[in-house]
C-alpha atoms as a PDB file:
ATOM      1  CA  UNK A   1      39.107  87.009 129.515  1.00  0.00           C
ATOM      2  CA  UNK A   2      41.272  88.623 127.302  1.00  0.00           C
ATOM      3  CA  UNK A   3      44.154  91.536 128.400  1.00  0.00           C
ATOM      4  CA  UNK A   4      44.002  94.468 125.666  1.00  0.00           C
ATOM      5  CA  UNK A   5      47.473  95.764 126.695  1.00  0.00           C
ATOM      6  CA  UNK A   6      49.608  93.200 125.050  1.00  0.00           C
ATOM      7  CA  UNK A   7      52.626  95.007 123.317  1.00  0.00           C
ATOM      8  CA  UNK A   8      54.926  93.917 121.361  1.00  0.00           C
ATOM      9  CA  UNK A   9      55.153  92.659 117.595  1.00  0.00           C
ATOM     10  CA  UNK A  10      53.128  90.017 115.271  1.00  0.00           C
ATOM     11  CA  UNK A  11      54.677  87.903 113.593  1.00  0.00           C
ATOM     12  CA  UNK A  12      53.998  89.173 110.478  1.00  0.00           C
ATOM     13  CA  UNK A  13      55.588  92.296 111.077  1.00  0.00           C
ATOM     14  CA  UNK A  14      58.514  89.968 112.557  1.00  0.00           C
ATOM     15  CA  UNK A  15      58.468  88.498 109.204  1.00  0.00           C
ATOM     16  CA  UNK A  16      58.309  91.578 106.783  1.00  0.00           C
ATOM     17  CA  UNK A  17      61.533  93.361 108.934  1.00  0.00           C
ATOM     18  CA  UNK A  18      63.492  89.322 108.425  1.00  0.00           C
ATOM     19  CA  UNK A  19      62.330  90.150 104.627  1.00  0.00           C
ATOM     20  CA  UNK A  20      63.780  93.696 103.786  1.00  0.00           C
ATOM     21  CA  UNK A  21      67.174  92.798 105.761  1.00  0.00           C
ATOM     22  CA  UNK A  22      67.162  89.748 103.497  1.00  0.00           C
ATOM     23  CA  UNK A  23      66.461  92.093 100.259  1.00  0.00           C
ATOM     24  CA  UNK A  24      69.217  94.727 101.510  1.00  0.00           C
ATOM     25  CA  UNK A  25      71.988  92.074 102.449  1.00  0.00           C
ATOM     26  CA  UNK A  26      71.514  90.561  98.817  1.00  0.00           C
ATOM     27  CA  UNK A  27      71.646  93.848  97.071  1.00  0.00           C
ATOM     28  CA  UNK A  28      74.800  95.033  99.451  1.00  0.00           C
ATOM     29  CA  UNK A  29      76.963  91.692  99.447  1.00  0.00           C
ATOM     30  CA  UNK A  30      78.007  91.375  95.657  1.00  0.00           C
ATOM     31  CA  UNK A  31      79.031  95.355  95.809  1.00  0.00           C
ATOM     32  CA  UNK A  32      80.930  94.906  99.085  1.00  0.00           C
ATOM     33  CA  UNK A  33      82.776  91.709  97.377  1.00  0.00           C
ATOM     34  CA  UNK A  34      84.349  94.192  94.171  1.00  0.00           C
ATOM     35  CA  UNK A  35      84.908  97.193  96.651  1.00  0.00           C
ATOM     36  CA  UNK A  36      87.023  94.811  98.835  1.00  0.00           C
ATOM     37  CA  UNK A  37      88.816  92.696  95.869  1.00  0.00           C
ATOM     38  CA  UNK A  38      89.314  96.370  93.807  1.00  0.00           C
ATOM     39  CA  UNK A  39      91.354  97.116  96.897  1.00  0.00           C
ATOM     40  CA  UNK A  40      93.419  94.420  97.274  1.00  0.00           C
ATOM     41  CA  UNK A  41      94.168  94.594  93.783  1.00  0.00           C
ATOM     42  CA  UNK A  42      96.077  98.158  95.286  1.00  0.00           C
ATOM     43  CA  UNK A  43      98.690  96.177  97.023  1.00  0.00           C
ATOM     44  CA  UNK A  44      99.815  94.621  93.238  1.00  0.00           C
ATOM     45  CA  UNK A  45      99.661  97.764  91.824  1.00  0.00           C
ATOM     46  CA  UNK A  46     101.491  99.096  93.992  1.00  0.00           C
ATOM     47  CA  UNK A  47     104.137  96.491  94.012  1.00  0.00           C
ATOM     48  CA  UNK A  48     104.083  96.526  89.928  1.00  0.00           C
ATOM     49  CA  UNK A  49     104.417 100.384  89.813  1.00  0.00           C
ATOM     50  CA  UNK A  50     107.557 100.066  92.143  1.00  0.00           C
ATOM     51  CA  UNK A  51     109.066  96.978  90.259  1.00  0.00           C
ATOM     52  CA  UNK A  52     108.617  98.764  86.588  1.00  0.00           C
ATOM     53  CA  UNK A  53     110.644 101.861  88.166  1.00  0.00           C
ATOM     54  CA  UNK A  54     113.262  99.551  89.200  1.00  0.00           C
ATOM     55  CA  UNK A  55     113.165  97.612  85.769  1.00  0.00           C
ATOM     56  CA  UNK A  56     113.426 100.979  83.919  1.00  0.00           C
ATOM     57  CA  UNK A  57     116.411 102.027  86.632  1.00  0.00           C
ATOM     58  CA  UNK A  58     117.890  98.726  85.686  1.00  0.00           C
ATOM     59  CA  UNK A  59     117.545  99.255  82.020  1.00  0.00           C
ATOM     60  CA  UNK A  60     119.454 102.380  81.677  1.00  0.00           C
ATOM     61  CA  UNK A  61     122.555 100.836  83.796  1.00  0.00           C
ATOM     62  CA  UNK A  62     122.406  97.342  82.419  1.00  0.00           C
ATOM     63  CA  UNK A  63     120.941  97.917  78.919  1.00  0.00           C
ATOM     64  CA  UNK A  64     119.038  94.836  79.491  1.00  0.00           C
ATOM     65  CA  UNK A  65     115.891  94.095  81.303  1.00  0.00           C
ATOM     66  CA  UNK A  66     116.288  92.332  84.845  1.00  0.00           C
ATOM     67  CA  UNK A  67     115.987  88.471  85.083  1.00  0.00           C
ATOM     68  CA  UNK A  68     115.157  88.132  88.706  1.00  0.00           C
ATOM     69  CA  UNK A  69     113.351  90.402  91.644  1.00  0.00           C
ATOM     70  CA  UNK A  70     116.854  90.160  93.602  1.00  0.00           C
ATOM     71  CA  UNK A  71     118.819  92.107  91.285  1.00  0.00           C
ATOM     72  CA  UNK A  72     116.386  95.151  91.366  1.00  0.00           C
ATOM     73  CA  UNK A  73     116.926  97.774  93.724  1.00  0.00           C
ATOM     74  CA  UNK A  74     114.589  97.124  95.783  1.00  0.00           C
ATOM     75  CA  UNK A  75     112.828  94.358  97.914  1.00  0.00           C
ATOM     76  CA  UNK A  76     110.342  93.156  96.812  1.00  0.00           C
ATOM     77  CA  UNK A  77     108.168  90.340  97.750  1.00  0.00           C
ATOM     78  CA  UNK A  78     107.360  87.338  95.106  1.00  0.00           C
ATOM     79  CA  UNK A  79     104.404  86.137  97.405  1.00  0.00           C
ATOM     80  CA  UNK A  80     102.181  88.280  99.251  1.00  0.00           C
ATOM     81  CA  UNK A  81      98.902  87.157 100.763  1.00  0.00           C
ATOM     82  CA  UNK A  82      96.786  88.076  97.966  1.00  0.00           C
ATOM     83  CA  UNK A  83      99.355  87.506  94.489  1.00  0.00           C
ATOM     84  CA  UNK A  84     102.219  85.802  93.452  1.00  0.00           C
ATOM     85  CA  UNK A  85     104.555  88.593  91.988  1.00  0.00           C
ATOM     86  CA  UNK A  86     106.981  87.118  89.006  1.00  0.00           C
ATOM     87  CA  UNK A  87     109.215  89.275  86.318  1.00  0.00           C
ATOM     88  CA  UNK A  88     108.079  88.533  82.826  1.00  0.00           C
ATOM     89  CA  UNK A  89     110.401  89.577  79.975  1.00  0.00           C
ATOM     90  CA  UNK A  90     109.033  86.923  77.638  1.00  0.00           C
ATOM     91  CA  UNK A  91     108.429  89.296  75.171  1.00  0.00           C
ATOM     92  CA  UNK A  92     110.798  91.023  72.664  1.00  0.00           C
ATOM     93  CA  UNK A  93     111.985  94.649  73.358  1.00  0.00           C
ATOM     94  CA  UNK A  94     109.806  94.564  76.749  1.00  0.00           C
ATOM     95  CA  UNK A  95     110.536  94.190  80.297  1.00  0.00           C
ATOM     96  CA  UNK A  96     107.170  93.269  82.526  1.00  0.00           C
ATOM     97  CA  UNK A  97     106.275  91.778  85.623  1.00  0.00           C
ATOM     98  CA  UNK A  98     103.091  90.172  86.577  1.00  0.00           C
ATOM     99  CA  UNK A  99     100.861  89.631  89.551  1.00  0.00           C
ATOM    100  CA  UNK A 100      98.759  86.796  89.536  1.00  0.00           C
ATOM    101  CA  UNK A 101      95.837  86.736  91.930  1.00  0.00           C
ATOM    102  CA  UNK A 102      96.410  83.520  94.378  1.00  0.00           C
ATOM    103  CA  UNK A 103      92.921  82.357  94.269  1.00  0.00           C
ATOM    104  CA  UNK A 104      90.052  80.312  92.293  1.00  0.00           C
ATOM    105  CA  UNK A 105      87.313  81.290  90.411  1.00  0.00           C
ATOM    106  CA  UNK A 106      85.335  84.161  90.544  1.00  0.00           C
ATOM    107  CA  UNK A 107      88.578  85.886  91.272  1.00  0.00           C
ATOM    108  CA  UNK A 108      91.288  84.219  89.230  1.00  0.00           C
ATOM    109  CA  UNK A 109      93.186  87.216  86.984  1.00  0.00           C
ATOM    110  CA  UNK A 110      96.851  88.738  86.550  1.00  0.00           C
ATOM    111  CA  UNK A 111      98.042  92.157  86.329  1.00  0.00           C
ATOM    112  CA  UNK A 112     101.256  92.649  84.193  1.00  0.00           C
ATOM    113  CA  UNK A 113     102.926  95.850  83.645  1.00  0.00           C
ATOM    114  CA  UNK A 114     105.704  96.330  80.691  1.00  0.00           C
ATOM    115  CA  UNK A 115     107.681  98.599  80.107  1.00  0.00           C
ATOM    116  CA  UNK A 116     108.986  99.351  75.960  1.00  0.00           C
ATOM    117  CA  UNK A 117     112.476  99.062  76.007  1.00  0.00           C
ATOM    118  CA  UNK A 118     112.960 101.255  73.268  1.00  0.00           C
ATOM    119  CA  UNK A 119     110.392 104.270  74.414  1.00  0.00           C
ATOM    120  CA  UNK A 120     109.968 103.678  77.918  1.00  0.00           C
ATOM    121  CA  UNK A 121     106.116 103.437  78.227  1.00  0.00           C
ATOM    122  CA  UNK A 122     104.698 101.172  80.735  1.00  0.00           C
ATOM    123  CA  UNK A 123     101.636  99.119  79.259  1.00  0.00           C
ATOM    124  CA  UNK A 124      99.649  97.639  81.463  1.00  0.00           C
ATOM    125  CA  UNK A 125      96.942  95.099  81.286  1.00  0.00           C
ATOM    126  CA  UNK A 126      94.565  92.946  83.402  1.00  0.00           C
ATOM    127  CA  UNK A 127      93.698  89.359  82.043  1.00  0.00           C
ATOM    128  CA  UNK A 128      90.873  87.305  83.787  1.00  0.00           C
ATOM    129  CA  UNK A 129      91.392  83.627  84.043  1.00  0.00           C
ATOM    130  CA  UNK A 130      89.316  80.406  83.076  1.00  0.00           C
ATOM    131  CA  UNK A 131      86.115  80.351  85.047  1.00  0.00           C
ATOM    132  CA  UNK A 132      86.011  84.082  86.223  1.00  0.00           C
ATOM    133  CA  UNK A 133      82.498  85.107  86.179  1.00  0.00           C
ATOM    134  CA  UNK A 134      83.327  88.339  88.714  1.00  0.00           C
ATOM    135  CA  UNK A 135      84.472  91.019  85.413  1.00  0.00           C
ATOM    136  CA  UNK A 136      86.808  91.615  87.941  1.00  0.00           C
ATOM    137  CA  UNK A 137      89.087  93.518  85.377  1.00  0.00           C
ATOM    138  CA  UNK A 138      86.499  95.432  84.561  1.00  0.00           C
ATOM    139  CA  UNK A 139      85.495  96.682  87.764  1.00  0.00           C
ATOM    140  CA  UNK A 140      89.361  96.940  88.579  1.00  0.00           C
ATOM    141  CA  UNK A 141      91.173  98.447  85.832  1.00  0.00           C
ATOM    142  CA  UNK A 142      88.084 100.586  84.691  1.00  0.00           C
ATOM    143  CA  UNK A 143      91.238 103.688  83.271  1.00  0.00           C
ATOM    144  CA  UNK A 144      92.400 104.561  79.870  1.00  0.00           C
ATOM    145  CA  UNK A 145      95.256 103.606  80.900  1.00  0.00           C
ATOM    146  CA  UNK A 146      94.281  99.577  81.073  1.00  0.00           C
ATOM    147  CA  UNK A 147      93.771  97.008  78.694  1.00  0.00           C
ATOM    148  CA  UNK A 148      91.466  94.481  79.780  1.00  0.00           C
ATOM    149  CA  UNK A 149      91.145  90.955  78.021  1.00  0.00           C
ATOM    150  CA  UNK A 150      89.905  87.336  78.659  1.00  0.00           C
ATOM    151  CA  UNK A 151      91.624  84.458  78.829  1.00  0.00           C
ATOM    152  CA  UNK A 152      91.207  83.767  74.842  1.00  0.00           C
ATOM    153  CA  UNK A 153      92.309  87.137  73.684  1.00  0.00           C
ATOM    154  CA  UNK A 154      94.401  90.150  74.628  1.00  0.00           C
ATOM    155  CA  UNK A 155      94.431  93.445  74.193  1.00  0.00           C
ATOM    156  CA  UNK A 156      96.367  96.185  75.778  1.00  0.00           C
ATOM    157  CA  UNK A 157      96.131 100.077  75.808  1.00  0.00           C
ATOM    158  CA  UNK A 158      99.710 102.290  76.871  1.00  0.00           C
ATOM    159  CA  UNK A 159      99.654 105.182  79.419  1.00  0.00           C
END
């Protein structure tokens, strides 16, 4: 004979609950991934927005840009856990620095700010390396005030 007072849950209904946590998880992950790399991308900005002060500081007493992080006047770390921070005065007339992302793909990209020597505007752009499938500029640097490019091209907007 048969008791009538089982309780408790079928296994389909086990099933369908495994099913929407499954659904939710797959829709939440990939938007949890960009809200936590967008703010670790904070810590280079940061850093960047500091070092182009000092760069313009050191431009006015020095009339040339800075060739190293040491003579800036400030500390200044060239490896943190997330980027490798470098000055980068490669180009003519401009004094930048760069962060570069320390990881693979999906999330391989630099940050460089620059500032014009001869106006004083800070350009700043966000380049995503071979392989980066994330549009991790684009989620990142998503202002007027960014230029985002690819690895084959670059373009740049000013502040």
């Amino acid at each position: 004979m048969r008791n009538s007072n089982n309780v408790g849950f079928t296994l389909i209904e086990l099933l369908v609950v495994v099913l929407i946590i499954g659904i939710l998880a797959a829709v939440a992950l990939p938007q949890y991934t960009k809200a936590v790399e967008k703010s670790r991308t904070a810590e280079a900005v940061t850093l960047l927005g500091d070092i182009m002060t000092a760069q313009r500081i050191y431009l006015l007493a020095n009339s040339s840009c800075a060739t190293s992080l040491d003579v800036l006047d400030i500390e200044v770390p060239s490896t943190t856990k997330n980027f490798n921070i470098a000055l980068d005065n490669t180009e003519t007339g401009k004094c930048g620095a760069t962060a570069t992302r320390n990881g693979a793909a999906p999330n391989n990209y630099e940050l460089k700010f620059t500032v014009n020597t001869g106006t004083g505007e800070i350009i700043r752009t966000c380049t995503e390396g071979p392989g980066s499938t994330a549009n991790i500029c684009k989620s990142i640097a998503n202002g007027p005030e960014w230029g985002t490019s690819s690895a084959s091209a670059s373009t740049s907007s000013t502040n």
